[in-house]
PDB file of N, CA and C in Angstrom:
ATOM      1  N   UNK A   1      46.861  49.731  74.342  1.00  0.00           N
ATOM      2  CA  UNK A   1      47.462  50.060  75.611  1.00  0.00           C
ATOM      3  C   UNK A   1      48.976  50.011  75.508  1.00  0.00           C
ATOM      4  N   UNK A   2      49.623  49.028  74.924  1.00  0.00           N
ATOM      5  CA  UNK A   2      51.075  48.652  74.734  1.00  0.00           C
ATOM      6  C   UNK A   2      51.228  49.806  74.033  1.00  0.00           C
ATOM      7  N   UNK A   3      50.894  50.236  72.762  1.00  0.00           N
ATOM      8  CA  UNK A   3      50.980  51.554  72.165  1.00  0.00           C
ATOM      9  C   UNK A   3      51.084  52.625  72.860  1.00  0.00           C
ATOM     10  N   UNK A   4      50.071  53.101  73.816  1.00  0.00           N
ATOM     11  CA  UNK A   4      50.386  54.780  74.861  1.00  0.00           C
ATOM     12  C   UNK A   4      51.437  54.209  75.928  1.00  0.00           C
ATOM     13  N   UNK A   5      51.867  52.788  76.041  1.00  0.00           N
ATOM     14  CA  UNK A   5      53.014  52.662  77.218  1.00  0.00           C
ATOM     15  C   UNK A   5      54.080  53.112  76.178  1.00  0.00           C
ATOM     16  N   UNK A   6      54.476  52.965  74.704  1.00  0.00           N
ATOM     17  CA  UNK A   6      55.728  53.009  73.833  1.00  0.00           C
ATOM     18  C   UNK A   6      55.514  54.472  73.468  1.00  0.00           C
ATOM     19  N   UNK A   7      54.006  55.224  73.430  1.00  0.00           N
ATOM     20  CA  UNK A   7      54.174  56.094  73.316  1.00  0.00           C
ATOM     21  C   UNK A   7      54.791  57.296  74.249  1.00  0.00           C
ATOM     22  N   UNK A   8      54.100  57.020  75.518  1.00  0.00           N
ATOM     23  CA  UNK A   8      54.632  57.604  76.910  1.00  0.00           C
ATOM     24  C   UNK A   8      56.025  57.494  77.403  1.00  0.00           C
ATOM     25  N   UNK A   9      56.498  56.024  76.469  1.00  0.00           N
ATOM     26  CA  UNK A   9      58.014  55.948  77.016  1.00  0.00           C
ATOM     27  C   UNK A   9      59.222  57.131  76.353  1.00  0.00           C
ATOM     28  N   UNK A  10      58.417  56.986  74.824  1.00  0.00           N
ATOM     29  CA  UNK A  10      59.318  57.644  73.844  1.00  0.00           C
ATOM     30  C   UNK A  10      58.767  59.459  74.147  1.00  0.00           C
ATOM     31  N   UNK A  11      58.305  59.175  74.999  1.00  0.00           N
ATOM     32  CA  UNK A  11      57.755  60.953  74.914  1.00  0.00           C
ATOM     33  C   UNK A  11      58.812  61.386  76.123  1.00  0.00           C
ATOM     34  N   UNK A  12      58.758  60.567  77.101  1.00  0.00           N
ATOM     35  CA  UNK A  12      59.807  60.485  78.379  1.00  0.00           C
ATOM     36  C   UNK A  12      60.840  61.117  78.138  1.00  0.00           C
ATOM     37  N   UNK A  13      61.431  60.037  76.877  1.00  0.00           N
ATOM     38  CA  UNK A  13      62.792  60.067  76.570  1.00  0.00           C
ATOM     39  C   UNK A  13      63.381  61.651  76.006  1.00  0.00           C
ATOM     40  N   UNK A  14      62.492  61.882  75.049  1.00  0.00           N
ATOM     41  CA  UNK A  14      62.472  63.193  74.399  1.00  0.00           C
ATOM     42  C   UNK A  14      62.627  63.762  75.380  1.00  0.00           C
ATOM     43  N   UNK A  15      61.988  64.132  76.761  1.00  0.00           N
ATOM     44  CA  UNK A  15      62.186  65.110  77.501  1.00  0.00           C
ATOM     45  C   UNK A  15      63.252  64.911  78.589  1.00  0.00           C
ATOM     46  N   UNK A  16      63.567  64.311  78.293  1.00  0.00           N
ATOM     47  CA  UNK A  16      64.821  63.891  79.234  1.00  0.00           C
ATOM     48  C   UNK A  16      65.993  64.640  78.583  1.00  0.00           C
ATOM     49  N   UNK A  17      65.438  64.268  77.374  1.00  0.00           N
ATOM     50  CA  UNK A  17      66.833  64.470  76.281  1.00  0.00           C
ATOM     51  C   UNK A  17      66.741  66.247  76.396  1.00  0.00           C
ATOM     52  N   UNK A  18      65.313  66.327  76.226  1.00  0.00           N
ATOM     53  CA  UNK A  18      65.327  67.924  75.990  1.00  0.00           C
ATOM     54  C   UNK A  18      65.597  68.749  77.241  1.00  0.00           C
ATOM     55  N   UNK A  19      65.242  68.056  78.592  1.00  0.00           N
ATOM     56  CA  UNK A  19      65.902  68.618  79.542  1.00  0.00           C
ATOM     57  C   UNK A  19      67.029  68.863  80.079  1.00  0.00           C
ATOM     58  N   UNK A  20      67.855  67.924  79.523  1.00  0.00           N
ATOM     59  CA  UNK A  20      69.337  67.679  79.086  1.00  0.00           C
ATOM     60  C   UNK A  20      70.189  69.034  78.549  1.00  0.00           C
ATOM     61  N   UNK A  21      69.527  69.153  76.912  1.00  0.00           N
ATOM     62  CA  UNK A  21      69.599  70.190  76.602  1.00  0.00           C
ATOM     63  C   UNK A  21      69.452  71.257  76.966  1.00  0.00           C
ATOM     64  N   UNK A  22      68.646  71.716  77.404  1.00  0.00           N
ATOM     65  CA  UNK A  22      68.236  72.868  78.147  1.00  0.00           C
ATOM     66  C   UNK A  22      69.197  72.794  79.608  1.00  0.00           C
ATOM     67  N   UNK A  23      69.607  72.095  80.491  1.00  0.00           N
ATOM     68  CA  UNK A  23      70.055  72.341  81.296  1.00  0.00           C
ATOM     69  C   UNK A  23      71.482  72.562  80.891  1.00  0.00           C
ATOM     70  N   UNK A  24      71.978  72.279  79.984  1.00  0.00           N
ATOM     71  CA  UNK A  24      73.751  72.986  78.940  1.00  0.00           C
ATOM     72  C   UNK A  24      73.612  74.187  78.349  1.00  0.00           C
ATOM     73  N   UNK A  25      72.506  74.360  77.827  1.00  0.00           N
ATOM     74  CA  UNK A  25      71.975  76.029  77.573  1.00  0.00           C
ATOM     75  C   UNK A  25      71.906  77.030  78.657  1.00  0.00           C
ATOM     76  N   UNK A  26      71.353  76.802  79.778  1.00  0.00           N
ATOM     77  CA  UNK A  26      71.088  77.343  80.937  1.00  0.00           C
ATOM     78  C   UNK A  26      72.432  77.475  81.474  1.00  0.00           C
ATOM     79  N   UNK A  27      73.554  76.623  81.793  1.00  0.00           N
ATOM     80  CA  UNK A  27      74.674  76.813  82.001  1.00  0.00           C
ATOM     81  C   UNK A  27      75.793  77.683  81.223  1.00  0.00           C
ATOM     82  N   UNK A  28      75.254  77.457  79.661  1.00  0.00           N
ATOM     83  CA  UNK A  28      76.256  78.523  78.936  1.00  0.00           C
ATOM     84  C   UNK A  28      75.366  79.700  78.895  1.00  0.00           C
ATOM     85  N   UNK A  29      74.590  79.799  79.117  1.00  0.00           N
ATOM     86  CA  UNK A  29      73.912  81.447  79.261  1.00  0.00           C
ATOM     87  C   UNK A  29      74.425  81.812  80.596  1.00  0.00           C
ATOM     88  N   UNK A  30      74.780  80.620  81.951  1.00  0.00           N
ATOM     89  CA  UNK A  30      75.036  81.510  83.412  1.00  0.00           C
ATOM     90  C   UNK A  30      76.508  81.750  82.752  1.00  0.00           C
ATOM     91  N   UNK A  31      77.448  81.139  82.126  1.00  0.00           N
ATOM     92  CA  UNK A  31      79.002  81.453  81.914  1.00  0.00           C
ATOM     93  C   UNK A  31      78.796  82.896  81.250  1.00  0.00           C
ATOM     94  N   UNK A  32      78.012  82.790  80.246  1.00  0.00           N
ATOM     95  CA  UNK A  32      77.663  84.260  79.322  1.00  0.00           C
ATOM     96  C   UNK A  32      77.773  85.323  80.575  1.00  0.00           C
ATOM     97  N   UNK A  33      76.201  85.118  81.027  1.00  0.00           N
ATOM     98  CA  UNK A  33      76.063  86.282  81.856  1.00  0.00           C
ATOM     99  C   UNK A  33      77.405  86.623  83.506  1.00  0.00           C
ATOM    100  N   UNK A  34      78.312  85.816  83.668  1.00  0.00           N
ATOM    101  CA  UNK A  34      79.470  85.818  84.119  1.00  0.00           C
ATOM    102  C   UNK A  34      80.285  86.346  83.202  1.00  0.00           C
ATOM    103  N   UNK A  35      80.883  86.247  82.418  1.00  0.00           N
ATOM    104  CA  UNK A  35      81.330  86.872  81.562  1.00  0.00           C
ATOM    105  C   UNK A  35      81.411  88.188  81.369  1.00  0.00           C
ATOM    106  N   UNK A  36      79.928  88.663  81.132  1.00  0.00           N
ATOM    107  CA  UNK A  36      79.426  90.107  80.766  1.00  0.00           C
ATOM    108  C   UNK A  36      79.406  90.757  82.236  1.00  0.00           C
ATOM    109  N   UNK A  37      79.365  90.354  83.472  1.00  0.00           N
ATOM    110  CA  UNK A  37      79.434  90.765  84.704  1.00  0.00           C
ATOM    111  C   UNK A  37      80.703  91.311  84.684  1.00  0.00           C
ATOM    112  N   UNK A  38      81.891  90.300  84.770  1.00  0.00           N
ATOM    113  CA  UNK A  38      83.227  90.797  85.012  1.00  0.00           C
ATOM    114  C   UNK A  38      83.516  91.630  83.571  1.00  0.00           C
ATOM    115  N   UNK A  39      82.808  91.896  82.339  1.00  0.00           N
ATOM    116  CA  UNK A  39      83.737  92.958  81.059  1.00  0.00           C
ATOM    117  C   UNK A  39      82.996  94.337  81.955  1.00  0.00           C
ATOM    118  N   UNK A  40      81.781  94.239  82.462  1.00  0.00           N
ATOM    119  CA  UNK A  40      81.216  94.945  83.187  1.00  0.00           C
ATOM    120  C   UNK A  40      81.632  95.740  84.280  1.00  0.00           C
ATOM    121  N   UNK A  41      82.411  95.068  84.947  1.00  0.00           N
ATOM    122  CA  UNK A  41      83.413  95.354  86.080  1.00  0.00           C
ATOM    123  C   UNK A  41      84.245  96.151  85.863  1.00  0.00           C
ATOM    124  N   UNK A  42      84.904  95.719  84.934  1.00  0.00           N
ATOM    125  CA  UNK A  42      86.309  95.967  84.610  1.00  0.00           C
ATOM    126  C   UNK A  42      85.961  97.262  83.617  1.00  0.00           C
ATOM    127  N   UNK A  43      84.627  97.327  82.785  1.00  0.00           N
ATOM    128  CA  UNK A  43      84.501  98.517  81.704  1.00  0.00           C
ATOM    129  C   UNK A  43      84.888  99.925  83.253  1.00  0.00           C
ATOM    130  N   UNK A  44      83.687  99.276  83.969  1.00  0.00           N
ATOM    131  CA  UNK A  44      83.337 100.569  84.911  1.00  0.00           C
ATOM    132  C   UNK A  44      84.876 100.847  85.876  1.00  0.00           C
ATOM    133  N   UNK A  45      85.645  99.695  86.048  1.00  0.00           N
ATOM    134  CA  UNK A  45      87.249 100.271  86.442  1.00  0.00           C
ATOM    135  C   UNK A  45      87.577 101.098  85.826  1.00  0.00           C
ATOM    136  N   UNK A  46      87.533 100.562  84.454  1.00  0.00           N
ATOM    137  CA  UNK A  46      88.594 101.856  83.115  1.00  0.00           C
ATOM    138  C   UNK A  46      87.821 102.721  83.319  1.00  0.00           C
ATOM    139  N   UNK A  47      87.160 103.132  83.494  1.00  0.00           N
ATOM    140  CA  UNK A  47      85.798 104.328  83.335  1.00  0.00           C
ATOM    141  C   UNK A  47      86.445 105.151  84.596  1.00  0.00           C
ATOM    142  N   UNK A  48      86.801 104.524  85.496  1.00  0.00           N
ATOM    143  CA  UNK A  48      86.659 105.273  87.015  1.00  0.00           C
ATOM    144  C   UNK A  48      88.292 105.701  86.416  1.00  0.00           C
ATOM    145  N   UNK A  49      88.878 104.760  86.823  1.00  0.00           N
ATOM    146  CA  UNK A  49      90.156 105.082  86.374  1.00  0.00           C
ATOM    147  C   UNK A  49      90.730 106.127  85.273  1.00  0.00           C
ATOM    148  N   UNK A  50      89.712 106.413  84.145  1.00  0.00           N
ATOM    149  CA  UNK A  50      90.148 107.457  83.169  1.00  0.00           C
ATOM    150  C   UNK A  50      89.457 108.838  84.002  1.00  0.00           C
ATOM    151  N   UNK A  51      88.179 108.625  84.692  1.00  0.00           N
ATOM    152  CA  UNK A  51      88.393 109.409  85.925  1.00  0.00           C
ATOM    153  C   UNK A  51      88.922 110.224  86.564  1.00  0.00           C
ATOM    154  N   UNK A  52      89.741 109.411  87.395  1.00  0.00           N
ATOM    155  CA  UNK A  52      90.583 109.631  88.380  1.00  0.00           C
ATOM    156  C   UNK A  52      92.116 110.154  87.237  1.00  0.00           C
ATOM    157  N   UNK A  53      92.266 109.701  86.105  1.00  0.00           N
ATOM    158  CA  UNK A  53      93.379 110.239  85.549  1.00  0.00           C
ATOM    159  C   UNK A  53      93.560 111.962  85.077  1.00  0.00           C
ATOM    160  N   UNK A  54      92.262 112.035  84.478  1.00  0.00           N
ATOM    161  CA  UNK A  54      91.553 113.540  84.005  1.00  0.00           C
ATOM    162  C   UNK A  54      91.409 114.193  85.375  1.00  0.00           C
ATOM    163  N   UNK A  55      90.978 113.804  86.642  1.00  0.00           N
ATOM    164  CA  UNK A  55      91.071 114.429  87.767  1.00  0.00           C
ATOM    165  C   UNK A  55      92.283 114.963  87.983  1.00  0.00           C
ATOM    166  N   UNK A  56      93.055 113.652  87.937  1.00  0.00           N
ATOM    167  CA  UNK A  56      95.106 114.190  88.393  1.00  0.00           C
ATOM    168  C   UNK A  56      95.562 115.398  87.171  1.00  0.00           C
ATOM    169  N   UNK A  57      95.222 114.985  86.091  1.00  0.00           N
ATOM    170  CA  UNK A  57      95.437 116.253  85.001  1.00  0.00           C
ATOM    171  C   UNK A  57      94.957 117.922  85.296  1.00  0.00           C
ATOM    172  N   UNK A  58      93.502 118.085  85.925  1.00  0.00           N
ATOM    173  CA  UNK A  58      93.364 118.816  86.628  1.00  0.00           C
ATOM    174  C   UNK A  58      93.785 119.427  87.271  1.00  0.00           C
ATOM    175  N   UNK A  59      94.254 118.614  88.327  1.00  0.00           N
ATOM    176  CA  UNK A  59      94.896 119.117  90.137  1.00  0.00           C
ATOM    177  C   UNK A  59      96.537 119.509  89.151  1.00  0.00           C
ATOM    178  N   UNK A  60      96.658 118.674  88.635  1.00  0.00           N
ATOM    179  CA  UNK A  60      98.868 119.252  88.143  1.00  0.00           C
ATOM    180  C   UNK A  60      98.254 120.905  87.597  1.00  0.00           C
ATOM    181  N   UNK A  61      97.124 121.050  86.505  1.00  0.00           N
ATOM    182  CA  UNK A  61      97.103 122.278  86.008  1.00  0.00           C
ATOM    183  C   UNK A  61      96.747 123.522  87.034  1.00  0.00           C
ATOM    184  N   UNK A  62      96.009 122.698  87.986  1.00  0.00           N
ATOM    185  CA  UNK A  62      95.982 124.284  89.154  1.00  0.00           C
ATOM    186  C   UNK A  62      96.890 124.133  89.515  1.00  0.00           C
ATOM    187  N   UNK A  63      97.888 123.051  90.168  1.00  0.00           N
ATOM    188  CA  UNK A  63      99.301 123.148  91.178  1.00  0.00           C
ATOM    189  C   UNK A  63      99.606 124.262  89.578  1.00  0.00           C
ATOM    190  N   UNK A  64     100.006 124.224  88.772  1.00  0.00           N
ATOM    191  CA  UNK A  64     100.619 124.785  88.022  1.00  0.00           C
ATOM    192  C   UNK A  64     100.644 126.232  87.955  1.00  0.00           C
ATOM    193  N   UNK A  65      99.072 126.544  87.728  1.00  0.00           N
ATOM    194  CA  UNK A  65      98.923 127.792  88.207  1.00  0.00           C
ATOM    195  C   UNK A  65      99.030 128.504  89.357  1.00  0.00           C
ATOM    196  N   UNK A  66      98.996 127.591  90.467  1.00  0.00           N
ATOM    197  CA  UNK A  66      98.766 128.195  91.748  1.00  0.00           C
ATOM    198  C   UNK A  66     100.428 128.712  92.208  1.00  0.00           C
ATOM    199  N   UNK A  67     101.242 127.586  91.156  1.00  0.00           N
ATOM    200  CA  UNK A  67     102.878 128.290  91.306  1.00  0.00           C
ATOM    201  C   UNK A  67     102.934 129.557  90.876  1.00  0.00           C
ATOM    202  N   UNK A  68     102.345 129.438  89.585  1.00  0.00           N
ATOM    203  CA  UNK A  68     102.357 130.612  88.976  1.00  0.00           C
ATOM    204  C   UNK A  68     101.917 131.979  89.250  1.00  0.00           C
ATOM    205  N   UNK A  69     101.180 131.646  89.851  1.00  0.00           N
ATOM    206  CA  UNK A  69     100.527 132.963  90.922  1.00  0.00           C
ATOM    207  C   UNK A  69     101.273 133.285  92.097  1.00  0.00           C
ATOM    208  N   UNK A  70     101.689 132.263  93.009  1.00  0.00           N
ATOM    209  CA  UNK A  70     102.555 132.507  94.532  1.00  0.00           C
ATOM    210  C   UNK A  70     103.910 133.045  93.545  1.00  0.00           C
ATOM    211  N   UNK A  71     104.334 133.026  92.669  1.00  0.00           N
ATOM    212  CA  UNK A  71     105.972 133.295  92.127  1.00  0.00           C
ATOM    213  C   UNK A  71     105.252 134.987  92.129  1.00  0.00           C
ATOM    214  N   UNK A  72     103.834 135.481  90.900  1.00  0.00           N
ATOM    215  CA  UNK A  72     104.070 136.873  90.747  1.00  0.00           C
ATOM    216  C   UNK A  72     103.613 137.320  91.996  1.00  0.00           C
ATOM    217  N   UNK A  73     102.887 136.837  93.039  1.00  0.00           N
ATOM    218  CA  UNK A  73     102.745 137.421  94.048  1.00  0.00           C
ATOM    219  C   UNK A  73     103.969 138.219  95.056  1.00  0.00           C
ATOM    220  N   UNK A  74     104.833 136.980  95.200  1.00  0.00           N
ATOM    221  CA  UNK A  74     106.320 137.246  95.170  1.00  0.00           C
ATOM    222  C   UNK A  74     107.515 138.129  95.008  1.00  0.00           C
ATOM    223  N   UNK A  75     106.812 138.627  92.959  1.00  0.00           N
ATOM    224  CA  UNK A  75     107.568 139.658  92.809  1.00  0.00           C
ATOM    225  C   UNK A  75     107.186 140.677  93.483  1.00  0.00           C
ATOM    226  N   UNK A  76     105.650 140.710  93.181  1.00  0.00           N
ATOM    227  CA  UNK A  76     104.700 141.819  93.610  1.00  0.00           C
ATOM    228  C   UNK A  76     105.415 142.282  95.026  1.00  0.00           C
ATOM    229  N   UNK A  77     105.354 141.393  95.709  1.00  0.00           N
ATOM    230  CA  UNK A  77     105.899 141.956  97.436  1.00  0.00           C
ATOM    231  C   UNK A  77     107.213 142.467  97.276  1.00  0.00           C
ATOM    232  N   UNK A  78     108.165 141.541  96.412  1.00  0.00           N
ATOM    233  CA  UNK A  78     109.472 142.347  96.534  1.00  0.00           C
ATOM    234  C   UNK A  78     109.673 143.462  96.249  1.00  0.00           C
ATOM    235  N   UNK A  79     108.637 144.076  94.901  1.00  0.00           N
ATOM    236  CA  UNK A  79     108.493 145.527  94.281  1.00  0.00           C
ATOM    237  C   UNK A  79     107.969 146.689  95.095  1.00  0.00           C
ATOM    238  N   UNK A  80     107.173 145.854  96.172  1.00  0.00           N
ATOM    239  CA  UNK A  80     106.997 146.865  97.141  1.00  0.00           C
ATOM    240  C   UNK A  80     107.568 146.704  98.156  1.00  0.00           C
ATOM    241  N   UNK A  81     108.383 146.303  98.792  1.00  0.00           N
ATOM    242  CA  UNK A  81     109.104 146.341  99.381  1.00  0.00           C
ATOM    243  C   UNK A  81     110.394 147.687  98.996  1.00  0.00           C
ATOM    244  N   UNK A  82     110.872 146.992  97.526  1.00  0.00           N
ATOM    245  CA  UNK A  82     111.517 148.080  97.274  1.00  0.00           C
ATOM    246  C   UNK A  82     111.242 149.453  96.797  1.00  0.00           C
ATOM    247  N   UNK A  83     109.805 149.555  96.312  1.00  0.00           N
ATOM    248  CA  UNK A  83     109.220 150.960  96.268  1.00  0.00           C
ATOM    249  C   UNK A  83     109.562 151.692  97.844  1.00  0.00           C
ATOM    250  N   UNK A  84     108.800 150.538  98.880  1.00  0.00           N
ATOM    251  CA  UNK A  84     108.746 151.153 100.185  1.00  0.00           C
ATOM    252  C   UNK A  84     110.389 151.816 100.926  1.00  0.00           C
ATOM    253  N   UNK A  85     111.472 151.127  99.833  1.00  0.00           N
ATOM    254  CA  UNK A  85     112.702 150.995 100.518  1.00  0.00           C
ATOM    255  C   UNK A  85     113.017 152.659 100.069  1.00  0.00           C
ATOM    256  N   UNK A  86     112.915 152.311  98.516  1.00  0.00           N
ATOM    257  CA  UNK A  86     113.376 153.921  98.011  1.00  0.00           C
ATOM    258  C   UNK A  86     112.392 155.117  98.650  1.00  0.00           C
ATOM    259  N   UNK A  87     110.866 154.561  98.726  1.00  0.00           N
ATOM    260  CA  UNK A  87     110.666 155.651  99.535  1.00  0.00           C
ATOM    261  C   UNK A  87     111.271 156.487 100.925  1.00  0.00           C
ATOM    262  N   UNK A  88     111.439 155.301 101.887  1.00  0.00           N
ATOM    263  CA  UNK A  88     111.985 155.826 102.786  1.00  0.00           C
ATOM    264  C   UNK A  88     113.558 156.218 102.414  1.00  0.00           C
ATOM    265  N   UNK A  89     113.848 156.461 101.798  1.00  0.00           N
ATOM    266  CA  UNK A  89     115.789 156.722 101.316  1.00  0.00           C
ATOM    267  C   UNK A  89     114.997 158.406 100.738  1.00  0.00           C
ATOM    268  N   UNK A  90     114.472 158.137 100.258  1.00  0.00           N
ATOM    269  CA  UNK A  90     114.137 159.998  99.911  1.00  0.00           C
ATOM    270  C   UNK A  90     113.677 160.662 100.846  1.00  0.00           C
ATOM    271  N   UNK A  91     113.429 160.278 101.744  1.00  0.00           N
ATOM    272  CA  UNK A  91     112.755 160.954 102.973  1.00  0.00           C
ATOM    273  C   UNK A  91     113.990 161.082 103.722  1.00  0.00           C
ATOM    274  N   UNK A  92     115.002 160.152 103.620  1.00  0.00           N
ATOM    275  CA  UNK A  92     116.229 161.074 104.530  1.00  0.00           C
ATOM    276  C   UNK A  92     116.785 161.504 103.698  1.00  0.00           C
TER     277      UNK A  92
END
């Protein structure tokens, strides 16, 4: 009987100990998985953010073109304008 009380005690202990353990494991796995949350975060920022940068690269290349088009449109009108000018000068 004294034997399963020394045995039961020392079996206790072990699990105390091992619950011990395990509850510092369990804590550096929640820091881990904190960790990997916020590289997580922050991957999907840069992600959005290279995004939103390739977007702005975009929008400058149509503003670019869209100058480029309102300028020959521009000439275009002035050329007729002055076609229309010399026309009417030959007519008087």
């Amino acid at each position: 009987m004294n034997c399963q009380v020394r045995w039961i005690s020392e079996r206790l202990t072990c699990l105390f100990v091992e619950r011990s353990q395990l509850s510092t494991e369990v804590e550096a796995l929640r820091d881990k998985l904190s960790q990997a949350e916020t590289l997580q975060t922050t991957q999907a920022k840069e992600t959005a953010n290279e995004h939103v940068n390739d977007l702005c690269k975009q929008l400058s290349a149509h503003k670019t073109m869209l100058e480029h088009l309102q300028t020959q449109l521009e000439n275009c009108n002035n050329d007729l304008r002055a076609a229309h000018q010399d026309a009417e000068e030959k007519e008087l």
